[in-house]
PDB file of N, CA and C in Angstrom:
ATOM      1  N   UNK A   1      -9.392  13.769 -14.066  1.00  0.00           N
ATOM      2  CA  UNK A   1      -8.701  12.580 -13.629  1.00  0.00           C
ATOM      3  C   UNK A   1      -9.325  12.094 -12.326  1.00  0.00           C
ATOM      4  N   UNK A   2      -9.304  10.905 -12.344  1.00  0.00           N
ATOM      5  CA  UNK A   2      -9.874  10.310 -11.117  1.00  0.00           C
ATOM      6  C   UNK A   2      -9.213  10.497  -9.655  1.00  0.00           C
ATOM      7  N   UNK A   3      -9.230  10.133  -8.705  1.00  0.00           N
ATOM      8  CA  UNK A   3      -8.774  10.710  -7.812  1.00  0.00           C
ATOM      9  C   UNK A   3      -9.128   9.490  -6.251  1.00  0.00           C
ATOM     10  N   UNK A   4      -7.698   8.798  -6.520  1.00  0.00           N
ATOM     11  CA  UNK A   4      -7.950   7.319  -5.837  1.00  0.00           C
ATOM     12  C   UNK A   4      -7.776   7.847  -4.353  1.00  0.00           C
ATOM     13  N   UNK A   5      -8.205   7.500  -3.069  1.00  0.00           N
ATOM     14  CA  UNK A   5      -7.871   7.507  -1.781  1.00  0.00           C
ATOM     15  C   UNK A   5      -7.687   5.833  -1.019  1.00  0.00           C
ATOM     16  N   UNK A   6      -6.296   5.984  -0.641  1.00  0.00           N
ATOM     17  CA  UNK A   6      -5.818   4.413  -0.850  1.00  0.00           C
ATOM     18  C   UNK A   6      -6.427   4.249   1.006  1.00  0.00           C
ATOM     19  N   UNK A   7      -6.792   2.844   1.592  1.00  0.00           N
ATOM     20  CA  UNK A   7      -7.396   2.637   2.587  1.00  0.00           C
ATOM     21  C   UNK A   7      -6.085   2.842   4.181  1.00  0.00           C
ATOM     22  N   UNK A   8      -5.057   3.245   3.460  1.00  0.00           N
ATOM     23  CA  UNK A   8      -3.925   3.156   4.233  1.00  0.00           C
ATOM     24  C   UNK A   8      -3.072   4.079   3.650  1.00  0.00           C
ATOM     25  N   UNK A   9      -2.294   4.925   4.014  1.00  0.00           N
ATOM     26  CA  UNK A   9      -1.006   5.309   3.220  1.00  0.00           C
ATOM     27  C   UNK A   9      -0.214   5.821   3.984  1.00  0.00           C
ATOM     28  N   UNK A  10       1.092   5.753   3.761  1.00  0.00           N
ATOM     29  CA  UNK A  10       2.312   6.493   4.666  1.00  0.00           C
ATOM     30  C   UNK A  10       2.773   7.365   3.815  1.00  0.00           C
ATOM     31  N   UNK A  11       2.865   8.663   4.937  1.00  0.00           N
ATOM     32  CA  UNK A  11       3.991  10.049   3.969  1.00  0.00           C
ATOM     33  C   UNK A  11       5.117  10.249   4.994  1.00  0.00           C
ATOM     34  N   UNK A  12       6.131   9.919   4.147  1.00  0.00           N
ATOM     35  CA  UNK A  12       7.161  10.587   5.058  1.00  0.00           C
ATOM     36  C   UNK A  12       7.674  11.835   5.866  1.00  0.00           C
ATOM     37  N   UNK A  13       8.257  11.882   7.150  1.00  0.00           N
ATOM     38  CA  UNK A  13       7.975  13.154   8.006  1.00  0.00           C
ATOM     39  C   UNK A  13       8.753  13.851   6.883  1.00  0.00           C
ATOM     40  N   UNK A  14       9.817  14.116   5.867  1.00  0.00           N
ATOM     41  CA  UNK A  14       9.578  14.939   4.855  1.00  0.00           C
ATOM     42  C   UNK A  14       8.592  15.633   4.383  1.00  0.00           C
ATOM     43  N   UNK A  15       8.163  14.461   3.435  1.00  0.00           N
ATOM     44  CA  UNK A  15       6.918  15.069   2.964  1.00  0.00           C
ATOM     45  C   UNK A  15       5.816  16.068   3.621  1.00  0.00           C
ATOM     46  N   UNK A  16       5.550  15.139   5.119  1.00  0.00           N
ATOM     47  CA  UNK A  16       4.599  16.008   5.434  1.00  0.00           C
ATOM     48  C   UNK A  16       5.628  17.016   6.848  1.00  0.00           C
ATOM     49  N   UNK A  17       6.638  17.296   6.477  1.00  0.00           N
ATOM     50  CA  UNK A  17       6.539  19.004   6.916  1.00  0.00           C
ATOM     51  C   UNK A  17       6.585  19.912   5.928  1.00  0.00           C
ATOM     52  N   UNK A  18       6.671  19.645   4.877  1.00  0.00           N
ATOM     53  CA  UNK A  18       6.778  20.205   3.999  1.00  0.00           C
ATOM     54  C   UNK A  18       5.435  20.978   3.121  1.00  0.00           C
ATOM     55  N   UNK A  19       4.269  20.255   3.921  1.00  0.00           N
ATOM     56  CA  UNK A  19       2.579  20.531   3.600  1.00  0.00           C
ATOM     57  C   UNK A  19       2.602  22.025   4.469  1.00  0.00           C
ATOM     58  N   UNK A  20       0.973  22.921   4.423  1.00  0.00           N
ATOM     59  CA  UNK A  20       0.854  23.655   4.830  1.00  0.00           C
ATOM     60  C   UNK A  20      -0.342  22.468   6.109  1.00  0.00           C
ATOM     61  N   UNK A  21      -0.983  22.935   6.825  1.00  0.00           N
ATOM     62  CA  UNK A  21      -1.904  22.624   7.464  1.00  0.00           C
ATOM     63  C   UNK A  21      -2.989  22.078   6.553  1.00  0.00           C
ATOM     64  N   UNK A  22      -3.644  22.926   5.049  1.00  0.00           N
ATOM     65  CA  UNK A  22      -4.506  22.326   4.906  1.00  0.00           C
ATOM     66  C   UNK A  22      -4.011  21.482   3.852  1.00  0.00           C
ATOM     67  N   UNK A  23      -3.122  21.431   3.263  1.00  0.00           N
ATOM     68  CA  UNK A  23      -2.470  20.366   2.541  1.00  0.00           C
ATOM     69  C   UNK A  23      -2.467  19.188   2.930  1.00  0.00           C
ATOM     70  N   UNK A  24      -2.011  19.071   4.203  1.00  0.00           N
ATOM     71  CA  UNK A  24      -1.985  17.473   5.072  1.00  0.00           C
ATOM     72  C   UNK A  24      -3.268  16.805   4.970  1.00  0.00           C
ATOM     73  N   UNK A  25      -4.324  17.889   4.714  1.00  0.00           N
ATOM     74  CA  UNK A  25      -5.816  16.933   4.797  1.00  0.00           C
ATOM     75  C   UNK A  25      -6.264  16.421   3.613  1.00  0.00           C
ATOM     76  N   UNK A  26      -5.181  16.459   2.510  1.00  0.00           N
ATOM     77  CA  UNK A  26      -5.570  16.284   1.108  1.00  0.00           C
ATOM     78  C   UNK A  26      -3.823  16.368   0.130  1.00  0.00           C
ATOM     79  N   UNK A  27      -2.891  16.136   0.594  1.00  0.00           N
ATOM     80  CA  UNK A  27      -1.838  16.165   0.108  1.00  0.00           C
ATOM     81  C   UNK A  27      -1.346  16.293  -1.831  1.00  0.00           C
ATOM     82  N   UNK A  28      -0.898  16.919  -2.318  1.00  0.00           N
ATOM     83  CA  UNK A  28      -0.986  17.694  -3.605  1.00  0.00           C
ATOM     84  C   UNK A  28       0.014  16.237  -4.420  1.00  0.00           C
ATOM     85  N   UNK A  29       0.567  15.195  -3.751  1.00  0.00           N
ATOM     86  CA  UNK A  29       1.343  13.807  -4.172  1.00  0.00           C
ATOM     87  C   UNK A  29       0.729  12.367  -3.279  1.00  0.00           C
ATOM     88  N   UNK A  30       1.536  12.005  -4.600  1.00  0.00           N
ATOM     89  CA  UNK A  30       1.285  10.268  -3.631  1.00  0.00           C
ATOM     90  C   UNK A  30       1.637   9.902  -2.701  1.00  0.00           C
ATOM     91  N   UNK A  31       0.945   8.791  -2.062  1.00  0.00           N
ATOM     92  CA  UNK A  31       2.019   9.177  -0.490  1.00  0.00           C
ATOM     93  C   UNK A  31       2.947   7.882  -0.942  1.00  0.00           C
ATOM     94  N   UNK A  32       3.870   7.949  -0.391  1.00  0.00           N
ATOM     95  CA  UNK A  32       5.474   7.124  -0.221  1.00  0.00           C
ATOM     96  C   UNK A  32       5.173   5.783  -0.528  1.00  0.00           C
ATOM     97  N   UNK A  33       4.300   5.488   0.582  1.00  0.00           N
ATOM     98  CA  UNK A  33       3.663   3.453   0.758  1.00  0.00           C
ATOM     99  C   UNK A  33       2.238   3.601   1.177  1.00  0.00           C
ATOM    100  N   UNK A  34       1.391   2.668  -0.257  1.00  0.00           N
ATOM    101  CA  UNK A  34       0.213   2.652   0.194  1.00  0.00           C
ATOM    102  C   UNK A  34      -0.331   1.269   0.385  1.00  0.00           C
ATOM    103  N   UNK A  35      -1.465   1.241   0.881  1.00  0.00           N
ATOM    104  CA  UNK A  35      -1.763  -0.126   1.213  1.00  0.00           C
ATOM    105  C   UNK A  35      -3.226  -0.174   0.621  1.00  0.00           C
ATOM    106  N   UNK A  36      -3.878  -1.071  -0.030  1.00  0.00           N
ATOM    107  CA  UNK A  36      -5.217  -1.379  -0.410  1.00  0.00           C
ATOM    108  C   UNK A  36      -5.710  -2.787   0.491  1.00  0.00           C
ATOM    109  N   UNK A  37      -6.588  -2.734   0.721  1.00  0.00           N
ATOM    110  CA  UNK A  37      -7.420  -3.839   1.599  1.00  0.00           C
ATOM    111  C   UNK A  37      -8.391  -4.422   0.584  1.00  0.00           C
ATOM    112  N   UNK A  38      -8.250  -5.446   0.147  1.00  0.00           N
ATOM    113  CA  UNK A  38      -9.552  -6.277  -1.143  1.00  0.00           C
ATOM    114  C   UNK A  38     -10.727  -6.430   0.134  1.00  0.00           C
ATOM    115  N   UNK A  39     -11.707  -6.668  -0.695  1.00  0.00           N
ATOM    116  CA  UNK A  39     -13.176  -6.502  -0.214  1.00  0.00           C
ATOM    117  C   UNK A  39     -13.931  -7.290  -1.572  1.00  0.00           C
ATOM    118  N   UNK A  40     -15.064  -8.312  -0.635  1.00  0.00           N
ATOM    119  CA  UNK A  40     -15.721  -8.476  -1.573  1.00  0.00           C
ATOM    120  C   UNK A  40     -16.100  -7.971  -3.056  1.00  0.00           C
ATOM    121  N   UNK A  41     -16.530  -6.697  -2.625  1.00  0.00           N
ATOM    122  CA  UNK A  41     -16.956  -6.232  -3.950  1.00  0.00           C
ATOM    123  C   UNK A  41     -16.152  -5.023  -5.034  1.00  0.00           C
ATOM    124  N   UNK A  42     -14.589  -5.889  -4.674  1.00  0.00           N
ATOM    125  CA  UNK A  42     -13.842  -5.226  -5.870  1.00  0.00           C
ATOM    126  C   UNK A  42     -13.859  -5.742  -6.493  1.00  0.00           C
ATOM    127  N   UNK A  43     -13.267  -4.869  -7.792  1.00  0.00           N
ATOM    128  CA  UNK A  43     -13.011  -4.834  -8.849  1.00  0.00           C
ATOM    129  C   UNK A  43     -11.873  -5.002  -9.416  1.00  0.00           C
ATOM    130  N   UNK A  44     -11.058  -5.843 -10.258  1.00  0.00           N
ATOM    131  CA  UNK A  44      -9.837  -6.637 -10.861  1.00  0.00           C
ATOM    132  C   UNK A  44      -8.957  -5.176 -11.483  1.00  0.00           C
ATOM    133  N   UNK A  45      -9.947  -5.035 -12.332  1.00  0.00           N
ATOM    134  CA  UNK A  45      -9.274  -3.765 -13.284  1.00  0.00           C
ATOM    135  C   UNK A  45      -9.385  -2.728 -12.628  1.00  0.00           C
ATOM    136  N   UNK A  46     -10.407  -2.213 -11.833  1.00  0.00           N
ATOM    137  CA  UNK A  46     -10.230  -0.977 -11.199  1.00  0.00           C
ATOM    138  C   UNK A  46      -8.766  -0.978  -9.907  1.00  0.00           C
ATOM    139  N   UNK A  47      -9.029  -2.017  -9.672  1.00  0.00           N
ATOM    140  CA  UNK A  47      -7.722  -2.417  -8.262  1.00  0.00           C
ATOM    141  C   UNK A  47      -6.658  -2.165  -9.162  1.00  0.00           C
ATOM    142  N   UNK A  48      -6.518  -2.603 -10.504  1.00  0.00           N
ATOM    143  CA  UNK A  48      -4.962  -2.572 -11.429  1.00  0.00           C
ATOM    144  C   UNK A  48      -4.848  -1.195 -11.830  1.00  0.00           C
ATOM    145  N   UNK A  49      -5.593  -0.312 -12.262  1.00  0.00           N
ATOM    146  CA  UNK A  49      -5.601   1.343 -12.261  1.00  0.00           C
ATOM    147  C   UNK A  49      -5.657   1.719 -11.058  1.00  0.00           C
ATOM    148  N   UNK A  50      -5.678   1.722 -10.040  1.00  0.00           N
ATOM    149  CA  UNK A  50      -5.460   2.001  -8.671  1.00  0.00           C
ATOM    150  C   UNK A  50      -3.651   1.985  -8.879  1.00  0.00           C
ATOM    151  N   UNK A  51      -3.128   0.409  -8.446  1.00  0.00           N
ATOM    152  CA  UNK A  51      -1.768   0.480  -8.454  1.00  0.00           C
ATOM    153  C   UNK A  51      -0.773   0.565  -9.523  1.00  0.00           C
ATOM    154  N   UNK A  52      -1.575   0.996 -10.838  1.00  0.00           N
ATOM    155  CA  UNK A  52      -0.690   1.477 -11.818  1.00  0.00           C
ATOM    156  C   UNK A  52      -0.684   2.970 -11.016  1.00  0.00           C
ATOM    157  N   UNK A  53      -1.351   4.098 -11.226  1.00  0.00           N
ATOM    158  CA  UNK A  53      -1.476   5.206 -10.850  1.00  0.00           C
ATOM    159  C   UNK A  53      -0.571   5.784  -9.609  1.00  0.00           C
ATOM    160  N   UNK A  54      -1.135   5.029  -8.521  1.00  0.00           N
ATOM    161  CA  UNK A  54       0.047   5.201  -7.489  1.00  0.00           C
ATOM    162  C   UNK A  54       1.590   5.362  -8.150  1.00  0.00           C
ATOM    163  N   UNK A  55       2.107   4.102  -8.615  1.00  0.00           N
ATOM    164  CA  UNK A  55       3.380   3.587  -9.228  1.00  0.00           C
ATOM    165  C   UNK A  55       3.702   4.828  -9.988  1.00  0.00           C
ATOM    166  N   UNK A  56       3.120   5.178 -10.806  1.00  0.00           N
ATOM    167  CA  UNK A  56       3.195   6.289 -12.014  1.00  0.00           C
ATOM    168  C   UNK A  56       3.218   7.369 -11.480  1.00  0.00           C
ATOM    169  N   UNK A  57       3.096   7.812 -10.058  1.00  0.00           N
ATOM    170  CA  UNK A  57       2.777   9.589  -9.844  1.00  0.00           C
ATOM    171  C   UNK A  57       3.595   9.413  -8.109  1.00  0.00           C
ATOM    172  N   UNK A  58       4.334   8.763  -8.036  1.00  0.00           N
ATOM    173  CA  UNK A  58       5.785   8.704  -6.820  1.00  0.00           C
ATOM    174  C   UNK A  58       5.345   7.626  -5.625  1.00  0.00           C
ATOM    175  N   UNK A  59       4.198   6.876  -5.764  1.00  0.00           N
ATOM    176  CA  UNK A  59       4.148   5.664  -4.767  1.00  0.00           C
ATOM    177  C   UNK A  59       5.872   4.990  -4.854  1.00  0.00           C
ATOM    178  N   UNK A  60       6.262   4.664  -3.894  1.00  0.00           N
ATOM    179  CA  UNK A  60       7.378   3.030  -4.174  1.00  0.00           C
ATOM    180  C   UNK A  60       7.245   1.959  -3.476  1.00  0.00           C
ATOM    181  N   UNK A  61       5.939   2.265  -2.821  1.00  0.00           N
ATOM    182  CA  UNK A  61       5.839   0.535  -2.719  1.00  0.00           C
ATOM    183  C   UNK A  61       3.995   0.238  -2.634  1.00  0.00           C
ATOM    184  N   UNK A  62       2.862  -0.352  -3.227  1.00  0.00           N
ATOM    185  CA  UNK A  62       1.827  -0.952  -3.120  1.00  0.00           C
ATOM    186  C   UNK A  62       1.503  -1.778  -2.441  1.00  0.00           C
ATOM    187  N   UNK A  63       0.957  -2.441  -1.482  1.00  0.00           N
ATOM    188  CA  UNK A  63       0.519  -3.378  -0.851  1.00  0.00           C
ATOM    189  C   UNK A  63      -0.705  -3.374  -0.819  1.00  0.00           C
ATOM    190  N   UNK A  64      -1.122  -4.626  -1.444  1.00  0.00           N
ATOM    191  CA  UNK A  64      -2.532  -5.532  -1.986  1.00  0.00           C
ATOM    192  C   UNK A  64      -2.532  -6.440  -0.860  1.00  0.00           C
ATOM    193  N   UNK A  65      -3.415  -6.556   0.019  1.00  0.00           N
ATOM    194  CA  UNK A  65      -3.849  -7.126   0.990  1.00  0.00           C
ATOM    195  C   UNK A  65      -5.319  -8.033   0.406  1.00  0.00           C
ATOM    196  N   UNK A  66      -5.197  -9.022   0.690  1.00  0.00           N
ATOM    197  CA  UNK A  66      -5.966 -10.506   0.217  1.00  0.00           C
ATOM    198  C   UNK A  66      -6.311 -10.829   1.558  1.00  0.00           C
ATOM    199  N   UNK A  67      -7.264 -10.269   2.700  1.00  0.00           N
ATOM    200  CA  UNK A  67      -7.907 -10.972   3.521  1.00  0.00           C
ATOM    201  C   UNK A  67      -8.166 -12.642   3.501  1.00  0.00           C
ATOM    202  N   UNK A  68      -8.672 -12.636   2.450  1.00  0.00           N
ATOM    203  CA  UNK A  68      -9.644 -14.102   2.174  1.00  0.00           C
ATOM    204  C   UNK A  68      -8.209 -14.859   2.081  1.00  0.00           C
ATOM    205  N   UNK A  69      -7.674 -14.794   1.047  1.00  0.00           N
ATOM    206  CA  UNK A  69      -6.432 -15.744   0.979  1.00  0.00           C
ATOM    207  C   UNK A  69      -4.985 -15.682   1.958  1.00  0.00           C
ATOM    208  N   UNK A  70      -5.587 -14.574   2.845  1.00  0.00           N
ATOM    209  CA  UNK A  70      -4.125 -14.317   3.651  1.00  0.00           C
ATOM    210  C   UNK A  70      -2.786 -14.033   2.632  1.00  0.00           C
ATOM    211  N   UNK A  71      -2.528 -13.326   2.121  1.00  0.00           N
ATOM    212  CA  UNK A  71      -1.546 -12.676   1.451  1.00  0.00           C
ATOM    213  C   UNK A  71      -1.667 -11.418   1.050  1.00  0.00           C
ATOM    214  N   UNK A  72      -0.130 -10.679   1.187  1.00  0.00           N
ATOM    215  CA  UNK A  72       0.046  -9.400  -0.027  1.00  0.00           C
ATOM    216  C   UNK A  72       0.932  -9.367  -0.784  1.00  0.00           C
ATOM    217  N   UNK A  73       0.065  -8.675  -1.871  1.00  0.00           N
ATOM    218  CA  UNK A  73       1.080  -8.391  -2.880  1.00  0.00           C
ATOM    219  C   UNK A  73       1.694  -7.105  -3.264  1.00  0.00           C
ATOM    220  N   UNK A  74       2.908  -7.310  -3.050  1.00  0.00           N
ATOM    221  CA  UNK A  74       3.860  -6.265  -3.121  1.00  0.00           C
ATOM    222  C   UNK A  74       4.446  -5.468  -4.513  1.00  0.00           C
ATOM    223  N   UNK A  75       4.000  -3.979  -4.916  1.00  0.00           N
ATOM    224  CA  UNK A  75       4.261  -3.657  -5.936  1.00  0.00           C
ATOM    225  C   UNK A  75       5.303  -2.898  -5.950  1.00  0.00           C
ATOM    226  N   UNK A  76       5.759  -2.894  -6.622  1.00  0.00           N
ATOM    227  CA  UNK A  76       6.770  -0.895  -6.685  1.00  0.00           C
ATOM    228  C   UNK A  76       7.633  -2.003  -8.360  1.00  0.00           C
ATOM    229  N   UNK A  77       8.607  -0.319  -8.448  1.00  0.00           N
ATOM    230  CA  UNK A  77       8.631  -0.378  -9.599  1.00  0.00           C
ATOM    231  C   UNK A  77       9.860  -1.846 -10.240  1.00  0.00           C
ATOM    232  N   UNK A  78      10.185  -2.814  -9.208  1.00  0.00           N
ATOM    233  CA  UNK A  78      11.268  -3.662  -9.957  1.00  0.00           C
ATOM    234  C   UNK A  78      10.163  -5.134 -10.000  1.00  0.00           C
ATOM    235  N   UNK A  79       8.965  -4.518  -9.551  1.00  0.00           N
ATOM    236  CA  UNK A  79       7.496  -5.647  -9.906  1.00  0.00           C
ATOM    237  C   UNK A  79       7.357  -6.037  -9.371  1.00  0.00           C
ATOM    238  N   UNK A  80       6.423  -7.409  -8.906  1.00  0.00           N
ATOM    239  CA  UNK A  80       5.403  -7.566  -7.666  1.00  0.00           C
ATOM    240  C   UNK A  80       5.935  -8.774  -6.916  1.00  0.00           C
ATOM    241  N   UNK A  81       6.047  -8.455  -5.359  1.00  0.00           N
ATOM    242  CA  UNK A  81       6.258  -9.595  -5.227  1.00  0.00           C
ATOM    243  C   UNK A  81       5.067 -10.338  -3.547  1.00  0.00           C
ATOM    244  N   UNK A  82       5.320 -11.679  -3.642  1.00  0.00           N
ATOM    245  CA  UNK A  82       4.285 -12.291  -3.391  1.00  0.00           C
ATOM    246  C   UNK A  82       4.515 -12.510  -1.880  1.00  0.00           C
ATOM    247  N   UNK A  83       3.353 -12.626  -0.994  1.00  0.00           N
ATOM    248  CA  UNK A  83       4.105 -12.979   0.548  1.00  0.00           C
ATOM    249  C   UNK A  83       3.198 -13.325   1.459  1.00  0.00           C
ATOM    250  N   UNK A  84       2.720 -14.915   1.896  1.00  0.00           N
ATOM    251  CA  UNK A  84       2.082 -15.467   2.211  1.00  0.00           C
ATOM    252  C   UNK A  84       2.221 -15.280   3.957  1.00  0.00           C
ATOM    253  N   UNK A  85       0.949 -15.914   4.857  1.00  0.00           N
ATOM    254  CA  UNK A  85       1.145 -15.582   6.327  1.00  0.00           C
ATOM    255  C   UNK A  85       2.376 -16.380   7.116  1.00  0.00           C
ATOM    256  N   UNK A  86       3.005 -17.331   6.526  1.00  0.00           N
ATOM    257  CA  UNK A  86       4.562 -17.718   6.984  1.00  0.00           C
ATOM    258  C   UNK A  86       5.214 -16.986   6.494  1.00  0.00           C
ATOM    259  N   UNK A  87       5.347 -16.187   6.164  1.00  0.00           N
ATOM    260  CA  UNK A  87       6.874 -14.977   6.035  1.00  0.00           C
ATOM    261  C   UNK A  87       6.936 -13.773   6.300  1.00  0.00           C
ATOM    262  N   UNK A  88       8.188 -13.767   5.986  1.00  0.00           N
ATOM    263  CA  UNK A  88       8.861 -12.376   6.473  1.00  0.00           C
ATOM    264  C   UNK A  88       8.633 -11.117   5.639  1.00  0.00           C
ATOM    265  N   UNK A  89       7.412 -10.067   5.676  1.00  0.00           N
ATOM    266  CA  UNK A  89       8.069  -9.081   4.736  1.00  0.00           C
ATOM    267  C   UNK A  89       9.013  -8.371   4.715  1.00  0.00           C
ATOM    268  N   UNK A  90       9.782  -8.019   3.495  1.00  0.00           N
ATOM    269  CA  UNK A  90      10.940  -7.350   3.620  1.00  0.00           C
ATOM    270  C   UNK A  90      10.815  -7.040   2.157  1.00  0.00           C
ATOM    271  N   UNK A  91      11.233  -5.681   1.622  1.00  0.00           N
ATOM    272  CA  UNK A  91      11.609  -5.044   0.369  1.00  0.00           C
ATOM    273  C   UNK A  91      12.474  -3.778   0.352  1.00  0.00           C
ATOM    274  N   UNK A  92      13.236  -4.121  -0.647  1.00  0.00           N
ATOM    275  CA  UNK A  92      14.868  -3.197  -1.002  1.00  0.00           C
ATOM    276  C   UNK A  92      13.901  -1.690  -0.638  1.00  0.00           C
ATOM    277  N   UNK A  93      12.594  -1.403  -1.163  1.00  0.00           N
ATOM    278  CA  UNK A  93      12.366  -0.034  -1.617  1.00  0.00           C
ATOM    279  C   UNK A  93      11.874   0.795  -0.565  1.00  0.00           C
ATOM    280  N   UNK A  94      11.796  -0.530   0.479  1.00  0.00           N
ATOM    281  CA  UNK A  94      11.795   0.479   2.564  1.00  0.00           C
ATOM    282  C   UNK A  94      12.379  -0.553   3.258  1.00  0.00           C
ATOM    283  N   UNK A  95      13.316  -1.064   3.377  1.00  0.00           N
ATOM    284  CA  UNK A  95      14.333  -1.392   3.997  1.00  0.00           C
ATOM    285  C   UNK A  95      13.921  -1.530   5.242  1.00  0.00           C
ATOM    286  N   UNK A  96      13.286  -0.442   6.167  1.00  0.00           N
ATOM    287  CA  UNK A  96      12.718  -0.116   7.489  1.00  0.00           C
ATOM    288  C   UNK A  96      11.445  -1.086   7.924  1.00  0.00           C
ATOM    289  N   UNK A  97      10.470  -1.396   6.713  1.00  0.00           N
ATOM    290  CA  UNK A  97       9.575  -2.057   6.988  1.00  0.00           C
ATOM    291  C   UNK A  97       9.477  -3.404   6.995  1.00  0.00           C
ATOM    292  N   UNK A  98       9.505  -4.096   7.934  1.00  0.00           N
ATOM    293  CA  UNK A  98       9.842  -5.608   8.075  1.00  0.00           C
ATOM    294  C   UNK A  98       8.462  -6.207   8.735  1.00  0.00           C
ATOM    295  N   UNK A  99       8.312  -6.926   8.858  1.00  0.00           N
ATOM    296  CA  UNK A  99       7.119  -7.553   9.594  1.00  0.00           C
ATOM    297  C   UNK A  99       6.990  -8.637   9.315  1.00  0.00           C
ATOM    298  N   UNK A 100       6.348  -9.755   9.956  1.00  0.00           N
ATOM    299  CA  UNK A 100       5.783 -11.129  10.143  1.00  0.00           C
ATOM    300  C   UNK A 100       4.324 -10.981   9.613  1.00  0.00           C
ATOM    301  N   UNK A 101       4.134 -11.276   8.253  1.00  0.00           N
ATOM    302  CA  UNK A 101       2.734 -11.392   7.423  1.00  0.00           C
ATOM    303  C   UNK A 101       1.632 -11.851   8.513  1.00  0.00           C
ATOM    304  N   UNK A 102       2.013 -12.998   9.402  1.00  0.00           N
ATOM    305  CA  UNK A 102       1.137 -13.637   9.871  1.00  0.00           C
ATOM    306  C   UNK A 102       0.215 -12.524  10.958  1.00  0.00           C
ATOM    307  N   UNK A 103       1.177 -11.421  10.994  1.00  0.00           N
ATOM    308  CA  UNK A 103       0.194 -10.569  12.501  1.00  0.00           C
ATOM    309  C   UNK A 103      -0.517  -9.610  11.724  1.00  0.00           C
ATOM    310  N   UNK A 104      -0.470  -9.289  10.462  1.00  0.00           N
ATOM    311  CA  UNK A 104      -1.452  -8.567   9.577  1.00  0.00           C
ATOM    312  C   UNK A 104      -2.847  -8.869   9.432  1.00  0.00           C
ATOM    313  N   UNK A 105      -2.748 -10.624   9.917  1.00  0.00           N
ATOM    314  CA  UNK A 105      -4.319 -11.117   9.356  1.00  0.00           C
ATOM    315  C   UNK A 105      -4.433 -11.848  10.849  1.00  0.00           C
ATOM    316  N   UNK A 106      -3.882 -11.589  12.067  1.00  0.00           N
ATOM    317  CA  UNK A 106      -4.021 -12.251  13.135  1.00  0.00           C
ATOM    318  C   UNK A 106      -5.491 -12.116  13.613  1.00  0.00           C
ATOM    319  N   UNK A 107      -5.985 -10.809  13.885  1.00  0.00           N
ATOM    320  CA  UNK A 107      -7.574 -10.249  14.130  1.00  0.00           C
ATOM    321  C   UNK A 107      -8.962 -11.321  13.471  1.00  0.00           C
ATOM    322  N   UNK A 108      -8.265 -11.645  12.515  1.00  0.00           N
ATOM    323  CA  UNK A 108      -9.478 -12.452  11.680  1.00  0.00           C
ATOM    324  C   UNK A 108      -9.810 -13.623  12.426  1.00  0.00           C
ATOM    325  N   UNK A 109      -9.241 -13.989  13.558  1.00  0.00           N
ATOM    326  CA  UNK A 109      -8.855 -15.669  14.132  1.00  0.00           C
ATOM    327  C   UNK A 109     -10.408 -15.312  14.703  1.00  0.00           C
ATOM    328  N   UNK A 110     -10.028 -14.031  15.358  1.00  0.00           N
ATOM    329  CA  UNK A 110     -10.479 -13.692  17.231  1.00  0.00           C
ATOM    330  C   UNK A 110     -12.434 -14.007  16.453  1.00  0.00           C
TER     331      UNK A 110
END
């Protein structure tokens, strides 16, 4: 089986006390919330087996980051939702994570 390493990911302080030392450097699950960054030279279908996989093996939430178009797209399992640099993120499945889209892609101005 393939063996994706997402460009971002959060594990909860659960999860990771629950690792040994060398576990943390390679964790035996998905982590909680991951994030992918698009890049020129991805790939459509490989990016969609990416966030099926996550989804399928305990991710609950995906975030597809669209540099070029300024947006992410938000996966987990009640399906994707869309969120341009005027809004607010917010989703039921981390409650905790809120943010203003627009300071995600602020760096790109400078």
């Amino acid at each position: 089986m393939t063996q994706f390493v997402p460009d971002v990911a959060f594990v909860s302080r659960e999860q990771r006390d629950s690792l040994s030392r060398e576990e943390r450097q390679e964790p035996p699950f998905a982590p909680l919330i991951v994030v992918e960054v698009r890049s020129p030279s991805d790939r459509i279908v490989l990016r969609a087996a990416k966030i099926e996989r996550y989804l399928a093996t305990g991710s609950v939430l995906v975030l597809d980051v669209d540099p070029e178009k300024r947006t992410i797209a938000a996966h987990s399992a009640d399906g994707v939702s869309n969120f341009s640099e005027s809004q607010l993120f917010r989703r039921r499945v981390a409650p905790w994570l809120v943010f203003a889209v627009k300071y995600v892609f602020a760096d790109l101005d400078d």
